[in-house]
Structures are given as C-alpha cells and as structure tokens.
Protein backbone atom coordinates (compact mmCIF):
# COMPACT_ATOMS: atom_id res chain seq x y z
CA UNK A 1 142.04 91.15 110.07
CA UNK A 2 142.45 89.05 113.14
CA UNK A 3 141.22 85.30 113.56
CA UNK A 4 139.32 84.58 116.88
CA UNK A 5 140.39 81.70 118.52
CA UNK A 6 137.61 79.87 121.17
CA UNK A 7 138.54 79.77 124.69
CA UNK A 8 138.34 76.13 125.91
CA UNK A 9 135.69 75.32 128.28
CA UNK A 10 138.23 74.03 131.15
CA UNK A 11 139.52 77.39 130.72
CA UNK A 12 136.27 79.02 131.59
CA UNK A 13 135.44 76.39 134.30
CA UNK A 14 138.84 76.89 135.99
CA UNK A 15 137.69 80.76 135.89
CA UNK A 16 134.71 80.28 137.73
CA UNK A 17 135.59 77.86 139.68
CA UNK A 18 138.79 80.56 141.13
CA UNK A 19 135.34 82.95 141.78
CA UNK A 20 133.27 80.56 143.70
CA UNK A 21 136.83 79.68 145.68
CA UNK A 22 137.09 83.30 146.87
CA UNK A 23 133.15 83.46 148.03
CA UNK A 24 133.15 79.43 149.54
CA UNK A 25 137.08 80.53 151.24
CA UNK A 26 135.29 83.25 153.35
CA UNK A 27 132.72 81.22 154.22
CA UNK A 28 135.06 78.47 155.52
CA UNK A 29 136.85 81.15 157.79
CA UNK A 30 133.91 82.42 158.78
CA UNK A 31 133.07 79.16 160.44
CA UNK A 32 136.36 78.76 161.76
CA UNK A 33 135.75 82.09 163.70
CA UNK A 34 132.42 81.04 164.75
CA UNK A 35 133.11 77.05 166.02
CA UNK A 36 136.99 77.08 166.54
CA UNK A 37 138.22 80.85 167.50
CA UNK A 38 134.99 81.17 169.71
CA UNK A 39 136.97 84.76 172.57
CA UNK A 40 139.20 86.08 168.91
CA UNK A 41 139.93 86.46 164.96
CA UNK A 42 141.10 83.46 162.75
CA UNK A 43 144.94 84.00 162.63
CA UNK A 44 146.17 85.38 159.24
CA UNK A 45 148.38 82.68 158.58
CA UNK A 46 145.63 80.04 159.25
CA UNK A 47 143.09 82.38 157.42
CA UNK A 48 145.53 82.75 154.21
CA UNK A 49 146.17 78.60 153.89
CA UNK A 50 142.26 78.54 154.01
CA UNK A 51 141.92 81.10 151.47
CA UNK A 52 144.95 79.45 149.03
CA UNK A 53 143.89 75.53 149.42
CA UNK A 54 140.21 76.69 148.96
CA UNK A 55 140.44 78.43 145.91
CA UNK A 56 143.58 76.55 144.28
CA UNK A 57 141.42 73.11 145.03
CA UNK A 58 138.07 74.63 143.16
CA UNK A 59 139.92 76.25 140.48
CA UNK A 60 141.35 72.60 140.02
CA UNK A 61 138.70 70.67 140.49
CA UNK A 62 136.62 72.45 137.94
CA UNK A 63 139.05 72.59 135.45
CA UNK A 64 139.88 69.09 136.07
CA UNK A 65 136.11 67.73 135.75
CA UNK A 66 135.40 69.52 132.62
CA UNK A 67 135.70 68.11 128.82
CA UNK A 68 138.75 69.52 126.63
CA UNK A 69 136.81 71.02 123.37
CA UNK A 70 139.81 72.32 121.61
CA UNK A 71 142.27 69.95 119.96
C-alpha cells in the first residue's frame, strides 16, 4: 500500500499560473499585431520572447506569492 503525499499549494499555483501565461501570452501578441505590426504578422522571434517571458514571469509570480504548506 502506497502513502499519498499532498502537493504543495505553490506547486499548484505555479501550475495555473503556466495556464493563464499561455492564454494572457496570446493576448499580448495579439496586441502587438494590432498597435505595433499594423501592414504584417508579429515576427516569430519577437512572438516566442513574448510567449517565454509571459508565461515564465506568471508561472513565477504565482508560485512566488503563494504560502509554502508542506514542511
């Protein structure tokens, strides 16, 4: 028989908060298509640094703000 251990909650923050990166990331090049690259596409290498600091800086943030309830 196994033993369960309980995921911490920064864990579970950090997961959601890499979700909410990928939706808020598209978003953010969405308006950089709209206001900045009015006649053409975002270019992939300015789209892909949007994509990474977006998501890496929620997923941090969110793990960062929550309380540690494992010891």
């Amino acid at each position: 028989m196994s033993e369960t251990n309980p995921v911490e909650n920064k864990v579970k923050a950090a997961t959601v908060g890499a979700g909410t990166g990928a939706v808020v990331s598209t978003f953010f090049v969405w308006l950089l298509d709209e206001y900045l690259w009015k006649n053409g596409d975002v270019p992939d290498p300015v789209s892909g640094m949007v994509y990474l600091l977006v998501g890496a800086g929620l997923t941090f943030w969110a793990g960062y703000r929550t309380k540690n309830t494992v010891e």
